[in-house]
PDB file of N, CA and C in Angstrom:
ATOM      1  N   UNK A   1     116.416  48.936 154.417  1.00  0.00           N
ATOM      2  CA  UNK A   1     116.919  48.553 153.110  1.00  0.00           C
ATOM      3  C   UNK A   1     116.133  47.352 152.586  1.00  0.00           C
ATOM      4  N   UNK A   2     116.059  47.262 151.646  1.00  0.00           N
ATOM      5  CA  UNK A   2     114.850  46.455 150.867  1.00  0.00           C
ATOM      6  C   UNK A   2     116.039  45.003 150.357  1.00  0.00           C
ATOM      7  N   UNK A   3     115.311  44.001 150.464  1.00  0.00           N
ATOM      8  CA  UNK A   3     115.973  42.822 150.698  1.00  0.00           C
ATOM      9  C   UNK A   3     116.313  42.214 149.069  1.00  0.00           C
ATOM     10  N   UNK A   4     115.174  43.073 147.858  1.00  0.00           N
ATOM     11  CA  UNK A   4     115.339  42.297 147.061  1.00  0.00           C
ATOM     12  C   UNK A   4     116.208  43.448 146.078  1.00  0.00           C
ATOM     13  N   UNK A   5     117.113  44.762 146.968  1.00  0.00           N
ATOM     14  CA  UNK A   5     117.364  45.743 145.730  1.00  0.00           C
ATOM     15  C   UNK A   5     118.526  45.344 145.233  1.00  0.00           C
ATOM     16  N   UNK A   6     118.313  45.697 144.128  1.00  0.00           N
ATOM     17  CA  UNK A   6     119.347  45.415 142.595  1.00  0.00           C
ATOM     18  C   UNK A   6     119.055  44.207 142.307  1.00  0.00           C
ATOM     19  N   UNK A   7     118.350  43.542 142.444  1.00  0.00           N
ATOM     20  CA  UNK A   7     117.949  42.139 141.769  1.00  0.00           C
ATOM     21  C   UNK A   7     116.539  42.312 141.059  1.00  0.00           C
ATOM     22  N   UNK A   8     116.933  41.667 139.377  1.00  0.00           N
ATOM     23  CA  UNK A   8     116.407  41.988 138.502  1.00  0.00           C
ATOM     24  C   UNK A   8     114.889  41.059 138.735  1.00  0.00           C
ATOM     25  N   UNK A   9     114.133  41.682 138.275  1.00  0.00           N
ATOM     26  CA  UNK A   9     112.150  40.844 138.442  1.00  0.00           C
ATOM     27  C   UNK A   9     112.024  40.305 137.623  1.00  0.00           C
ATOM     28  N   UNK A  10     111.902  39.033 137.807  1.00  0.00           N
ATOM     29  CA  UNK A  10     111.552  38.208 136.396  1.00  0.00           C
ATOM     30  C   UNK A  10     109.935  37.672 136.429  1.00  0.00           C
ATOM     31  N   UNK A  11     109.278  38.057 135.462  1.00  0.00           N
ATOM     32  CA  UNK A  11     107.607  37.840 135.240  1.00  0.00           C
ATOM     33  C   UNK A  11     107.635  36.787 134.040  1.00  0.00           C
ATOM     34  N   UNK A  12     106.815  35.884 134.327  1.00  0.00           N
ATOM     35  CA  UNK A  12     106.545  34.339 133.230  1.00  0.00           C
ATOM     36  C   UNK A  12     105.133  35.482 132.809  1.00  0.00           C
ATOM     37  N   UNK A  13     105.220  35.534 131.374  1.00  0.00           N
ATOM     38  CA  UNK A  13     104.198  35.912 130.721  1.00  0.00           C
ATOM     39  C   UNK A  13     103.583  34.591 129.868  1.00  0.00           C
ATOM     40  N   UNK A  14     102.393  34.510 130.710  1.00  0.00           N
ATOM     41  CA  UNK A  14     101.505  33.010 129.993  1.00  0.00           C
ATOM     42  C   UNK A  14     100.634  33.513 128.631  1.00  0.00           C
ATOM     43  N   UNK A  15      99.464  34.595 129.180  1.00  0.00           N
ATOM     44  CA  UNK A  15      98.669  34.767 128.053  1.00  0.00           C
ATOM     45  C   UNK A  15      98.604  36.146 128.359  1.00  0.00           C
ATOM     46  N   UNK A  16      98.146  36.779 127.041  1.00  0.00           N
ATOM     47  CA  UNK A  16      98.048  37.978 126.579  1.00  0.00           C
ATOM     48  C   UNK A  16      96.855  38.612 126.481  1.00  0.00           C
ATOM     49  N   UNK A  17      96.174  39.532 127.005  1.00  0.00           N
ATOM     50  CA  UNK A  17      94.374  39.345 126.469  1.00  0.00           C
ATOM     51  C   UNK A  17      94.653  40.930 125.738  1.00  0.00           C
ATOM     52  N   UNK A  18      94.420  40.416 124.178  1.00  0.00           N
ATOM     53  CA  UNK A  18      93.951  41.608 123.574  1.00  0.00           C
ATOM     54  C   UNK A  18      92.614  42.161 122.874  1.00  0.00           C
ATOM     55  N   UNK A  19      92.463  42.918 123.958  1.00  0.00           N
ATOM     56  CA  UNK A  19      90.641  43.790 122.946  1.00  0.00           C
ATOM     57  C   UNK A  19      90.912  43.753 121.982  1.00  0.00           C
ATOM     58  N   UNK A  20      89.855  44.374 120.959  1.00  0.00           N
ATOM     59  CA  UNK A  20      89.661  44.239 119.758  1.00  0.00           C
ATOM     60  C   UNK A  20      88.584  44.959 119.572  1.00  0.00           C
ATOM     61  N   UNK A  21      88.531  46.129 118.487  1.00  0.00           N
ATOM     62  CA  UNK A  21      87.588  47.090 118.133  1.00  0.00           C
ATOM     63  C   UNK A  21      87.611  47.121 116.678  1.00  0.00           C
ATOM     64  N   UNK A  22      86.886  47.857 116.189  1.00  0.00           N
ATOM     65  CA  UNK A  22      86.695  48.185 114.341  1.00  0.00           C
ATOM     66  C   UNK A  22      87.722  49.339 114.538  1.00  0.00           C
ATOM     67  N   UNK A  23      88.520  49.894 115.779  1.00  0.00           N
ATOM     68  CA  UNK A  23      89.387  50.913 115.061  1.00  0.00           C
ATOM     69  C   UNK A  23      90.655  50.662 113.536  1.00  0.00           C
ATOM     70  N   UNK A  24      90.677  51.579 113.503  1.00  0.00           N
ATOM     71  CA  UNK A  24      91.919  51.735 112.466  1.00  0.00           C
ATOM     72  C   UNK A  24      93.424  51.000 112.995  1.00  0.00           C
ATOM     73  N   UNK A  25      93.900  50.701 114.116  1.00  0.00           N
ATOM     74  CA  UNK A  25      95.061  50.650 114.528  1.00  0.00           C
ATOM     75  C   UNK A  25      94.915  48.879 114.874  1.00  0.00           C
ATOM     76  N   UNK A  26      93.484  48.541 114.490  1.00  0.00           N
ATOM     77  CA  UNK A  26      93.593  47.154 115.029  1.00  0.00           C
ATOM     78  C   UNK A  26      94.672  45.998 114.239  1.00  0.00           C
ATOM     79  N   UNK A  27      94.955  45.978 113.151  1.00  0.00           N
ATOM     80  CA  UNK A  27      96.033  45.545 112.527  1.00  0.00           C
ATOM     81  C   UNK A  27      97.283  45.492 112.841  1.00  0.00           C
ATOM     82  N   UNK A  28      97.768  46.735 113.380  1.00  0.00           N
ATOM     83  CA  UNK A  28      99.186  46.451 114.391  1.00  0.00           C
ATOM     84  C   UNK A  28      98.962  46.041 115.795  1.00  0.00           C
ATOM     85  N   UNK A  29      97.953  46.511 116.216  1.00  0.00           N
ATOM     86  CA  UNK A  29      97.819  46.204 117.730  1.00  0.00           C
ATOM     87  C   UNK A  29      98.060  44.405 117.345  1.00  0.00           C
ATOM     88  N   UNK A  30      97.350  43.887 117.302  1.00  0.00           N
ATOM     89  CA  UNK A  30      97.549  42.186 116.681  1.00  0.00           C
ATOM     90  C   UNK A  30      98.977  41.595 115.867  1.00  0.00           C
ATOM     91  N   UNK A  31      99.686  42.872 115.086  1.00  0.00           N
ATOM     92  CA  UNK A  31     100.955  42.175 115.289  1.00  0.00           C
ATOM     93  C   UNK A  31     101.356  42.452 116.069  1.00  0.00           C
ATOM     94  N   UNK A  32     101.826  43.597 116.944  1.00  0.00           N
ATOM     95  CA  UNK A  32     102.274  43.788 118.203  1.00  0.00           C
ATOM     96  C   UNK A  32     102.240  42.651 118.997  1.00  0.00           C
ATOM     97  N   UNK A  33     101.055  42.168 119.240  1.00  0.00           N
ATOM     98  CA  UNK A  33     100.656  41.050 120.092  1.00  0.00           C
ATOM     99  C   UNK A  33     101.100  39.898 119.505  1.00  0.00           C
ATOM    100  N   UNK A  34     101.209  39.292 118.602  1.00  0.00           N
ATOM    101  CA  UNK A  34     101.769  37.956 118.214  1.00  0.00           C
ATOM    102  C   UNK A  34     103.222  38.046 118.088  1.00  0.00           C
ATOM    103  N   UNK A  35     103.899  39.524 118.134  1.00  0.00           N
ATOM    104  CA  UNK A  35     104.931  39.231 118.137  1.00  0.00           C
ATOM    105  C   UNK A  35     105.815  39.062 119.690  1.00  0.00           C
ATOM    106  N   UNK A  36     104.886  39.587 120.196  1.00  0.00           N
ATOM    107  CA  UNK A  36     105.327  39.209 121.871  1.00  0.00           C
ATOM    108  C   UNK A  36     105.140  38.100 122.289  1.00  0.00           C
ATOM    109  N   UNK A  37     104.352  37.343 122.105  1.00  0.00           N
ATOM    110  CA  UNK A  37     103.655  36.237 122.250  1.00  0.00           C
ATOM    111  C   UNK A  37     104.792  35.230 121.387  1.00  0.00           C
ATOM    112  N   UNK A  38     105.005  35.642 120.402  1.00  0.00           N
ATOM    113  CA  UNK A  38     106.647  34.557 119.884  1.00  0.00           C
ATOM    114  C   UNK A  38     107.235  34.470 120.701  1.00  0.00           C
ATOM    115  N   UNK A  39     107.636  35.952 121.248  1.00  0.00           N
ATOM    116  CA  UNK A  39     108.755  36.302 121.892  1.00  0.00           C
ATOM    117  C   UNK A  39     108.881  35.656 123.399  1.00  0.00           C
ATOM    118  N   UNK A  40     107.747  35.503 123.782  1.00  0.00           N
ATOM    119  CA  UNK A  40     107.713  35.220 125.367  1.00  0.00           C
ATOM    120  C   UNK A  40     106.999  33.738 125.318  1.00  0.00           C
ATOM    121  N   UNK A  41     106.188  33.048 124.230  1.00  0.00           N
ATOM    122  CA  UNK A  41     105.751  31.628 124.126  1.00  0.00           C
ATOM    123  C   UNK A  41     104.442  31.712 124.780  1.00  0.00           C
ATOM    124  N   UNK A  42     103.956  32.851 124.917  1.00  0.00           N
ATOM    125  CA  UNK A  42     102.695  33.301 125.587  1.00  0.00           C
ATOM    126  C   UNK A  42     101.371  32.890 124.439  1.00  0.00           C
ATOM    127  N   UNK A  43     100.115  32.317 124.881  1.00  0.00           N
ATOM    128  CA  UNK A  43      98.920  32.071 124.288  1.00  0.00           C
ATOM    129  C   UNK A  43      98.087  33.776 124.233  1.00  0.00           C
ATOM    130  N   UNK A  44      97.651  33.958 123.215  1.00  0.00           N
ATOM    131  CA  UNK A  44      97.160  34.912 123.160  1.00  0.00           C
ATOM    132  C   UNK A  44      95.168  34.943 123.220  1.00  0.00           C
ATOM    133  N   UNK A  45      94.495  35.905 123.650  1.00  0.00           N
ATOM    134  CA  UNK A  45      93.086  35.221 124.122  1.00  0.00           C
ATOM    135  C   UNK A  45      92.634  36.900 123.704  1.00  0.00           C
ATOM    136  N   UNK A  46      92.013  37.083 122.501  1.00  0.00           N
ATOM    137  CA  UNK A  46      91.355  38.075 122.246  1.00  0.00           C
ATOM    138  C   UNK A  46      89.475  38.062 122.110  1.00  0.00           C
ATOM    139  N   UNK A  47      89.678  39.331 122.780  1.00  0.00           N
ATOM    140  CA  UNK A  47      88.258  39.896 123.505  1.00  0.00           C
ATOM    141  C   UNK A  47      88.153  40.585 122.039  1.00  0.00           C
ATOM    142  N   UNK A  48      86.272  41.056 121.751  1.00  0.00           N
ATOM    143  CA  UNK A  48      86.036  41.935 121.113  1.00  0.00           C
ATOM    144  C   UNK A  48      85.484  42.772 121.775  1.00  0.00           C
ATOM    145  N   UNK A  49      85.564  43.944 121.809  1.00  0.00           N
ATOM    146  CA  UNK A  49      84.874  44.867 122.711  1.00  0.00           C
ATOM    147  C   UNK A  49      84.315  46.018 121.314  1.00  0.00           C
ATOM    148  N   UNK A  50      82.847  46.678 122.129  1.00  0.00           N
ATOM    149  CA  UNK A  50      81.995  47.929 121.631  1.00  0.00           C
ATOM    150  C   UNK A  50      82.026  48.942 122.456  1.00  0.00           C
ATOM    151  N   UNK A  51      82.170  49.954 121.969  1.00  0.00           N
ATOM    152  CA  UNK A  51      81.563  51.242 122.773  1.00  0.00           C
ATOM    153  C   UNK A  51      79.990  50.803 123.560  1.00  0.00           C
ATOM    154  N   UNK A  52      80.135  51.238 124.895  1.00  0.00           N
ATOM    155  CA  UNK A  52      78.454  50.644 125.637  1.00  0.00           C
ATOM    156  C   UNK A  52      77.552  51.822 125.429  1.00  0.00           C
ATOM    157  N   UNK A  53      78.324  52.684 124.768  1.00  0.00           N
ATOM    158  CA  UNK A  53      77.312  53.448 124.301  1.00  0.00           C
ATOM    159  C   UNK A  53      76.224  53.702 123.545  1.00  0.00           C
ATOM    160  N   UNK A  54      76.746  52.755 122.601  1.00  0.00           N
ATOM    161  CA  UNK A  54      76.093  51.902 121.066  1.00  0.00           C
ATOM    162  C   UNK A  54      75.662  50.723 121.656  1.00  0.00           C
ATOM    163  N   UNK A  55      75.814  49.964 122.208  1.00  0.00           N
ATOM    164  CA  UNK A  55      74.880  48.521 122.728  1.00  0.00           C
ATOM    165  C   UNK A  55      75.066  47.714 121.597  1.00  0.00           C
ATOM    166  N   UNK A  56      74.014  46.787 121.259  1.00  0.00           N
ATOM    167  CA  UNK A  56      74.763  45.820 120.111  1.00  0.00           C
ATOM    168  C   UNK A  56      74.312  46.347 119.409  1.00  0.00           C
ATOM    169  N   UNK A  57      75.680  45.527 117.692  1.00  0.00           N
ATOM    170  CA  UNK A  57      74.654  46.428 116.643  1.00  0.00           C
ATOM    171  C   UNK A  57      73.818  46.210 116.224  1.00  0.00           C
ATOM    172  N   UNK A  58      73.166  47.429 115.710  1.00  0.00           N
ATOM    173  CA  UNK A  58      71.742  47.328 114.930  1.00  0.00           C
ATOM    174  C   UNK A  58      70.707  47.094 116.564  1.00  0.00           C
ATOM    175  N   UNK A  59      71.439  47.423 118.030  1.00  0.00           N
ATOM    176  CA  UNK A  59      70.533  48.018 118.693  1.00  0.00           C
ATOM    177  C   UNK A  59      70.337  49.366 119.170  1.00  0.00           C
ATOM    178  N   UNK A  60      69.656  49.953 119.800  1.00  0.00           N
ATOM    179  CA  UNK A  60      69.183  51.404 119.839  1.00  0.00           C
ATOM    180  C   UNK A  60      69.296  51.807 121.854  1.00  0.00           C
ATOM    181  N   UNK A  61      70.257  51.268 122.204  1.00  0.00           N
ATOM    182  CA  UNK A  61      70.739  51.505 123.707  1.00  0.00           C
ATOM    183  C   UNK A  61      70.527  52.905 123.741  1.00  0.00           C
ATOM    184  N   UNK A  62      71.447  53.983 122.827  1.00  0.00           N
ATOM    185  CA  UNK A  62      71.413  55.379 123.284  1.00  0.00           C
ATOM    186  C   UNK A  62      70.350  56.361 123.348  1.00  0.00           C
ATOM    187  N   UNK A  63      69.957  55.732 121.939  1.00  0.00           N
ATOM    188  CA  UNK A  63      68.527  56.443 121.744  1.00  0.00           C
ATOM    189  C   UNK A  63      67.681  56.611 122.640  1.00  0.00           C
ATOM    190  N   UNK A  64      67.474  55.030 123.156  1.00  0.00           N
ATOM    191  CA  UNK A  64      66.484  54.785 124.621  1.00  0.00           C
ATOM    192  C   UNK A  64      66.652  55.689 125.923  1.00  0.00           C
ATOM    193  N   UNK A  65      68.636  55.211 125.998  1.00  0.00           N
ATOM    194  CA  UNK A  65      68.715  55.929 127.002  1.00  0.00           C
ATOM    195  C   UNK A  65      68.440  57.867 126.986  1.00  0.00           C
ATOM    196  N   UNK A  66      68.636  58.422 125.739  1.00  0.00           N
ATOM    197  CA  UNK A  66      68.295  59.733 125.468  1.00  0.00           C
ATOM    198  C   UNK A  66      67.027  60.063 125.713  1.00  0.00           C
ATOM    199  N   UNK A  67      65.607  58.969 125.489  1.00  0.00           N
ATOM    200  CA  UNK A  67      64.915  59.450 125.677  1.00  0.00           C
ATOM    201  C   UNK A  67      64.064  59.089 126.943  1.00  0.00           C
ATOM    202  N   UNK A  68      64.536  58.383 127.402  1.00  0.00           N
ATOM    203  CA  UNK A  68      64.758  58.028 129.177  1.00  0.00           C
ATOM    204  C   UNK A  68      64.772  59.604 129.463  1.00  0.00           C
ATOM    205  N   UNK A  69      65.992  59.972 129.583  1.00  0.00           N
ATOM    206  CA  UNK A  69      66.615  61.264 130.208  1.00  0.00           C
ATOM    207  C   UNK A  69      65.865  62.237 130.068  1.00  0.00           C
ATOM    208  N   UNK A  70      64.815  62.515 128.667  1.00  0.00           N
ATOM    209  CA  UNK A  70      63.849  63.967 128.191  1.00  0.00           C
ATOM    210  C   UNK A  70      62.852  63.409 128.727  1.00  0.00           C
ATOM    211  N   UNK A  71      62.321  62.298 128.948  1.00  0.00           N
ATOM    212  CA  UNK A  71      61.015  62.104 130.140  1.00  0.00           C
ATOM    213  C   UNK A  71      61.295  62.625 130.985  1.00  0.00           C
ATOM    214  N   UNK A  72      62.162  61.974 131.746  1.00  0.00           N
ATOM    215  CA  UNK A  72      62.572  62.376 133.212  1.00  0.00           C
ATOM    216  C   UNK A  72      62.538  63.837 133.311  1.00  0.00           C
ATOM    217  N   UNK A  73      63.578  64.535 132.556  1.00  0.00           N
ATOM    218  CA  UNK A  73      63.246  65.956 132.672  1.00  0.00           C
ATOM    219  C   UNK A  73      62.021  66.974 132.718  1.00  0.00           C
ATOM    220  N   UNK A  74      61.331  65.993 131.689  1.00  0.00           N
ATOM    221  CA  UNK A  74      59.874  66.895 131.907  1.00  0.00           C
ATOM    222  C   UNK A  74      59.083  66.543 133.007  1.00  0.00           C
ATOM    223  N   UNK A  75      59.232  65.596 134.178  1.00  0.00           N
ATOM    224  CA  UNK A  75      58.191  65.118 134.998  1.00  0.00           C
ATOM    225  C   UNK A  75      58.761  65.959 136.056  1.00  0.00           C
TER     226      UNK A  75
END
């Protein structure tokens, strides 16, 4: 028998880390998050994140890597 059952878990929520993309949903995701962050007195610490597929913008990661891959194939 487990020593801690029926006793409720209590977690201190300090900070929050929310990504951040150009999607469409990023506007609620961020109230979502500040409103928890009221709620719990938590600091919030947002990341921006890219697809690594795209590399930075206005750089050419995939391309490269695409044509990486059609060398290789032909050797």
């Amino acid at each position: 028998m487990e020593k801690n059952a029926g006793k409720e878990a209590r977690v201190a929520v300090k900070r929050i880390l929310l990504p951040v993309d150009n999607s469409g949903y990023k506007d609620k995701i961020i109230a979502y998050a500040i409103s928890l962050a009221k709620a719990w007195g938590a600091e919030i610490i947002v990341v921006h994140v890219i697809d690594p597929g795209l590399g930075i913008p206005g750089g050419r990661i995939k391309e490269k890597e695409q044509e990486r891959d059609r060398s290789q194939e032909r050797c």
